[in-house]
N, C-alpha and C. Protein backbone atom coordinates (compact mmCIF):
# COMPACT_ATOMS: atom_id res chain seq x y z
N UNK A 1 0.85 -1.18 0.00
CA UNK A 1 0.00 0.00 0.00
C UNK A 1 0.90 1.24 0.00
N UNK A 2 0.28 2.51 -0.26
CA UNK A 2 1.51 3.53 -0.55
C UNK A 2 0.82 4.43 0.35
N UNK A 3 0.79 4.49 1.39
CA UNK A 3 0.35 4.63 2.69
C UNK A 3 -1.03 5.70 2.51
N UNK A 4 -1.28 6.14 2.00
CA UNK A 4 -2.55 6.86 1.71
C UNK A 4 -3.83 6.20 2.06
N UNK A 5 -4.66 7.25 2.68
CA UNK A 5 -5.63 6.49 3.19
C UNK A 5 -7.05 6.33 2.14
N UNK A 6 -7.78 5.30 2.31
CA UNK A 6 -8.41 4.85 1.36
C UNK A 6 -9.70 5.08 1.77
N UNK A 7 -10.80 5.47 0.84
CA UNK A 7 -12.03 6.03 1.21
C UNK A 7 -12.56 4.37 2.04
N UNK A 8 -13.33 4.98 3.27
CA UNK A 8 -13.78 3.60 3.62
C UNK A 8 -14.64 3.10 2.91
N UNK A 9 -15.39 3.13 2.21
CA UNK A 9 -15.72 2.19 1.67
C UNK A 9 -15.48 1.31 0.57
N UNK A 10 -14.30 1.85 0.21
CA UNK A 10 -13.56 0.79 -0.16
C UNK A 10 -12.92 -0.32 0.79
N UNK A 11 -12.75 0.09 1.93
CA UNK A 11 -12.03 -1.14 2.77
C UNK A 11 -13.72 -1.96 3.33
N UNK A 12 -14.92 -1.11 3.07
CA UNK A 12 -16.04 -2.01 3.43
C UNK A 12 -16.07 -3.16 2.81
N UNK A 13 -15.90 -2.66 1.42
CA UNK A 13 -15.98 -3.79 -0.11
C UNK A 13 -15.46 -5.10 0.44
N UNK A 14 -13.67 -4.82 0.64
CA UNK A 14 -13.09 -6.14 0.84
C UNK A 14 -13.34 -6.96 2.22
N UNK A 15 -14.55 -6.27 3.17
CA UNK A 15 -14.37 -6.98 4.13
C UNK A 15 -14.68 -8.77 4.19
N UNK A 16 -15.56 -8.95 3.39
CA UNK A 16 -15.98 -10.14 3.13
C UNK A 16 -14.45 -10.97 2.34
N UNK A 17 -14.04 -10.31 1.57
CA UNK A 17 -12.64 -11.39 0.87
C UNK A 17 -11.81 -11.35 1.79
N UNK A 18 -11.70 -10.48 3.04
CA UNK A 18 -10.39 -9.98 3.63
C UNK A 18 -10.27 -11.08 4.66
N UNK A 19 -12.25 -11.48 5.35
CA UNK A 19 -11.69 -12.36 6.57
C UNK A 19 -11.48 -14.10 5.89
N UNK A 20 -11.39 -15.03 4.85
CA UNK A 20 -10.58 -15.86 4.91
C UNK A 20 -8.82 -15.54 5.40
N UNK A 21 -8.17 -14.45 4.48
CA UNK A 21 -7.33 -14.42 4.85
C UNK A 21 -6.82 -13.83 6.31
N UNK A 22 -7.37 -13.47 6.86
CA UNK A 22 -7.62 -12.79 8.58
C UNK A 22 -7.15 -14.32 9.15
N UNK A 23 -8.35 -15.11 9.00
CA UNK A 23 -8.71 -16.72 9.71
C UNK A 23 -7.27 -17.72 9.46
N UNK A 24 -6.60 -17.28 8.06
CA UNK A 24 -5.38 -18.26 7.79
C UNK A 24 -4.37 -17.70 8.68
N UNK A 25 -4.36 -15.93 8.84
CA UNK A 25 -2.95 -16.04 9.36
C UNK A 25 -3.04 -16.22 11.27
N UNK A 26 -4.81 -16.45 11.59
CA UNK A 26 -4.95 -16.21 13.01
C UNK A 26 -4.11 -18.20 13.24
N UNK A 27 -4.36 -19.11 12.05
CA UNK A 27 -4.70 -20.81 12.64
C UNK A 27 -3.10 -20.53 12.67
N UNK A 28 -1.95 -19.94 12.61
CA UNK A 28 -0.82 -20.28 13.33
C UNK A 28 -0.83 -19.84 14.74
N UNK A 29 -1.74 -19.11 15.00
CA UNK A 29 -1.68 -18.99 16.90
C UNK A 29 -2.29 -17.31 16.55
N UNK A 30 -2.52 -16.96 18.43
CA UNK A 30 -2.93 -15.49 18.03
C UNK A 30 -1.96 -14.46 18.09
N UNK A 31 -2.40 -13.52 17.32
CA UNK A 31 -1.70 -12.39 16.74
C UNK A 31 -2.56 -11.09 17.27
N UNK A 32 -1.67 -10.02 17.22
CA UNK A 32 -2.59 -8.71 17.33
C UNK A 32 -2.47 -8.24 16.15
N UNK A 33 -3.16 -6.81 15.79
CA UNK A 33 -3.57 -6.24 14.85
C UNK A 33 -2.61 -5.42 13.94
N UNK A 34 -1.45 -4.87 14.89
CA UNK A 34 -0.27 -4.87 13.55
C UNK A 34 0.52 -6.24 13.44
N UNK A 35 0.60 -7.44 13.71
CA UNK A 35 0.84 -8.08 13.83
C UNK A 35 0.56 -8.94 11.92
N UNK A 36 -1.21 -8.89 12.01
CA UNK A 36 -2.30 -9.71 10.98
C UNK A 36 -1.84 -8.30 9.63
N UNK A 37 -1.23 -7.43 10.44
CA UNK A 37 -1.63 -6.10 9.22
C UNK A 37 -0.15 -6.29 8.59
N UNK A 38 0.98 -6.71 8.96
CA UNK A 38 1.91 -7.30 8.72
C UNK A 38 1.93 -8.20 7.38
N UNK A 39 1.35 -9.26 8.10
CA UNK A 39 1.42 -10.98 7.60
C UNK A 39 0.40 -10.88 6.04
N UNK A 40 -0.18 -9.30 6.33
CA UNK A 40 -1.27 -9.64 5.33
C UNK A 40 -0.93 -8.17 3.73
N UNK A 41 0.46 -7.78 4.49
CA UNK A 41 0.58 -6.46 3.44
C UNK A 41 -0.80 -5.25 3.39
N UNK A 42 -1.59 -5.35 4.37
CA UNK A 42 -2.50 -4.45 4.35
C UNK A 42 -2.24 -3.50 5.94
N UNK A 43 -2.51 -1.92 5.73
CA UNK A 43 -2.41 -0.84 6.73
C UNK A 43 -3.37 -1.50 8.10
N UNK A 44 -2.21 -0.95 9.14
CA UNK A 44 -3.13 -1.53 10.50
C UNK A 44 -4.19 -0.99 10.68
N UNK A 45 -4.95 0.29 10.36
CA UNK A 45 -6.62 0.96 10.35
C UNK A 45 -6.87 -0.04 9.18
N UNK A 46 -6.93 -0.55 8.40
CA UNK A 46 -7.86 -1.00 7.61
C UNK A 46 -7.94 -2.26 8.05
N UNK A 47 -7.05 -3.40 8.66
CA UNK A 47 -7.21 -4.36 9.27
C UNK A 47 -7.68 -4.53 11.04
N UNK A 48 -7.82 -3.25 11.18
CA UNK A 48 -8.71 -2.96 12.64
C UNK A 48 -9.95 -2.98 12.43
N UNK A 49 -10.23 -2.55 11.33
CA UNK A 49 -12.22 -2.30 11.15
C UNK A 49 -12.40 -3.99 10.41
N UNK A 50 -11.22 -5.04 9.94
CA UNK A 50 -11.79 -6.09 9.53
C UNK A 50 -12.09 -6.66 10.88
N UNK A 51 -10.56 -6.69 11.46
CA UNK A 51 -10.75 -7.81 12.76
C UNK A 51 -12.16 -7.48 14.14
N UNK A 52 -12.80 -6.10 13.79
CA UNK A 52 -13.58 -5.68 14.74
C UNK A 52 -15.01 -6.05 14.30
N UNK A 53 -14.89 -6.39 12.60
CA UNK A 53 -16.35 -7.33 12.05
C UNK A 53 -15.86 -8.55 12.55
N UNK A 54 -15.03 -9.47 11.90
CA UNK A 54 -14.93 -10.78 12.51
C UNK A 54 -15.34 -10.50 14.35
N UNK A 55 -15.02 -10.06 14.83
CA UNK A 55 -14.67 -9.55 16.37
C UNK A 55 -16.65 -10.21 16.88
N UNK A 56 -17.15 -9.35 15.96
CA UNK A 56 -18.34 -8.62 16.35
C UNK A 56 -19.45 -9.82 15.41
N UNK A 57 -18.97 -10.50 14.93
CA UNK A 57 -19.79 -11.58 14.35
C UNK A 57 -19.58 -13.07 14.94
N UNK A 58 -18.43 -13.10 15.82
CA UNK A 58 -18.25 -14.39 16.32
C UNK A 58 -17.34 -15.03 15.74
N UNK A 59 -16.44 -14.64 14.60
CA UNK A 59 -15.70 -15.41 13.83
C UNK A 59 -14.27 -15.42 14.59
N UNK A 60 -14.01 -14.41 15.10
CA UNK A 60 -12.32 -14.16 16.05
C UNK A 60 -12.87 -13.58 17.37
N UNK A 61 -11.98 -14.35 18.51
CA UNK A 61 -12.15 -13.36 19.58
C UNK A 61 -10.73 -12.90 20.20
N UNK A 62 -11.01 -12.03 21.43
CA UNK A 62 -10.09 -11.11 21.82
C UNK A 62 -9.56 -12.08 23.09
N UNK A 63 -8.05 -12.04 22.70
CA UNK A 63 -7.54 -12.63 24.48
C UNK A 63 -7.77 -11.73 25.77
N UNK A 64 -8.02 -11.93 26.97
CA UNK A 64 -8.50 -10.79 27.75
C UNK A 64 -7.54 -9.74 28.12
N UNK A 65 -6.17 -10.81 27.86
CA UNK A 65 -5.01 -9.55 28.53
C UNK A 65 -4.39 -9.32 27.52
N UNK A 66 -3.54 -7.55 27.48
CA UNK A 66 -3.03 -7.22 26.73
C UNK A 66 -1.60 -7.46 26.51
N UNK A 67 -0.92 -8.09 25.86
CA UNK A 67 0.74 -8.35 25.47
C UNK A 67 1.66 -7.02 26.30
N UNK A 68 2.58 -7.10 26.10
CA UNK A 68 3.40 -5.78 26.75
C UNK A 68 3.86 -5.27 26.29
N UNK A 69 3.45 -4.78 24.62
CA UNK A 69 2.88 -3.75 24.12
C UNK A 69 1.83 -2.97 24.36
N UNK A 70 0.82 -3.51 25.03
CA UNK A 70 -0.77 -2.65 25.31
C UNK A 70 -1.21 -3.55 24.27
N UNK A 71 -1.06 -4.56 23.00
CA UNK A 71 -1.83 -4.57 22.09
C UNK A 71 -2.60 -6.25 22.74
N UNK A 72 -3.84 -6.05 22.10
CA UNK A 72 -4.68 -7.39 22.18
C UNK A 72 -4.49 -8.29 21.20
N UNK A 73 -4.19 -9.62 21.48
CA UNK A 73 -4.49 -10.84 20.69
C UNK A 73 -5.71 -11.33 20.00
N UNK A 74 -5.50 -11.44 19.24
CA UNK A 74 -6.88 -12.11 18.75
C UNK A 74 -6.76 -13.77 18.23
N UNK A 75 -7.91 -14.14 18.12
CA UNK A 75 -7.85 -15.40 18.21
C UNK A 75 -9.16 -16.36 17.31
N UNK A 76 -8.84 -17.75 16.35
CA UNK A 76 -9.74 -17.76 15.80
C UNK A 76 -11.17 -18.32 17.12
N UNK A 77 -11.87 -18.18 17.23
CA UNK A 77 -13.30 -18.15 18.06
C UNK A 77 -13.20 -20.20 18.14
N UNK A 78 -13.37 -20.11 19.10
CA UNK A 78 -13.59 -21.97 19.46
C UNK A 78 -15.05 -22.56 18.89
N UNK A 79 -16.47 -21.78 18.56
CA UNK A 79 -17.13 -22.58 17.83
C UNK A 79 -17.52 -21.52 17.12
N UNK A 80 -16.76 -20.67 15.92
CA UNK A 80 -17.17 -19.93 14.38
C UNK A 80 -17.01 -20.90 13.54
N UNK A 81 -16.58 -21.89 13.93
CA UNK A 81 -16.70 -22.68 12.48
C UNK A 81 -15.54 -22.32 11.40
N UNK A 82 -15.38 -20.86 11.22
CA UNK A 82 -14.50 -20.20 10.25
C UNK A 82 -13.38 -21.29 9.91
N UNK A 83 -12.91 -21.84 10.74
CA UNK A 83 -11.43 -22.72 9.92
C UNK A 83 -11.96 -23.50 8.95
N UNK A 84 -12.82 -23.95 9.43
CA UNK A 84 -13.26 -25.14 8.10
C UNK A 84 -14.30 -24.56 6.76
N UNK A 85 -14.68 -23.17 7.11
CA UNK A 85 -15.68 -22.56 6.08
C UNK A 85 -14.76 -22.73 4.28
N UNK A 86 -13.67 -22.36 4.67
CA UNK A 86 -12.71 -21.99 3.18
C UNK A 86 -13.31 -21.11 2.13
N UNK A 87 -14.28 -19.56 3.13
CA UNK A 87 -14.18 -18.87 1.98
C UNK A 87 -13.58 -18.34 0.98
């Protein structure tokens, strides 16, 4: 990305293509959010508003404590189903 910020609704568009790949890089263990924004070549605000739909639909959840960074883990959800969906 060439760091410019992108009208949101364009990052609405990809939310649906974005969480398979969210779910692949969570099944090596959990990660926080620059962490997934990393692994995935996409800006950490645009992978905050994905992981906060998955978040908010049941597909990933949040570890309760924060790393020692301040940042939260996330994690794929114990019954979303998501690993085995292969959207």
């Amino acid at each position: 990305m060439n760091g410019m910020l992108r009208d949101i609704r364009e990052v609405i568009r990809e939310e649906m293509m974005m969480r398979p790949k969210i779910i692949q890089v969570l099944q090596s263990g959990p990660q926080t959010v620059p962490e997934i924004a990393e692994a995935l070549g996409y800006p950490t605000q645009e992978v905050m508003f994905w992981v906060m739909g998955l978040r908010k639909y049941g597909h990933i959840s949040e570890i309760p404590e924060a790393n020692d960074e301040g940042y939260f883990q996330y994690r794929i959800a114990e019954n979303s189903g998501s690993e085995m969906e292969g959207d």
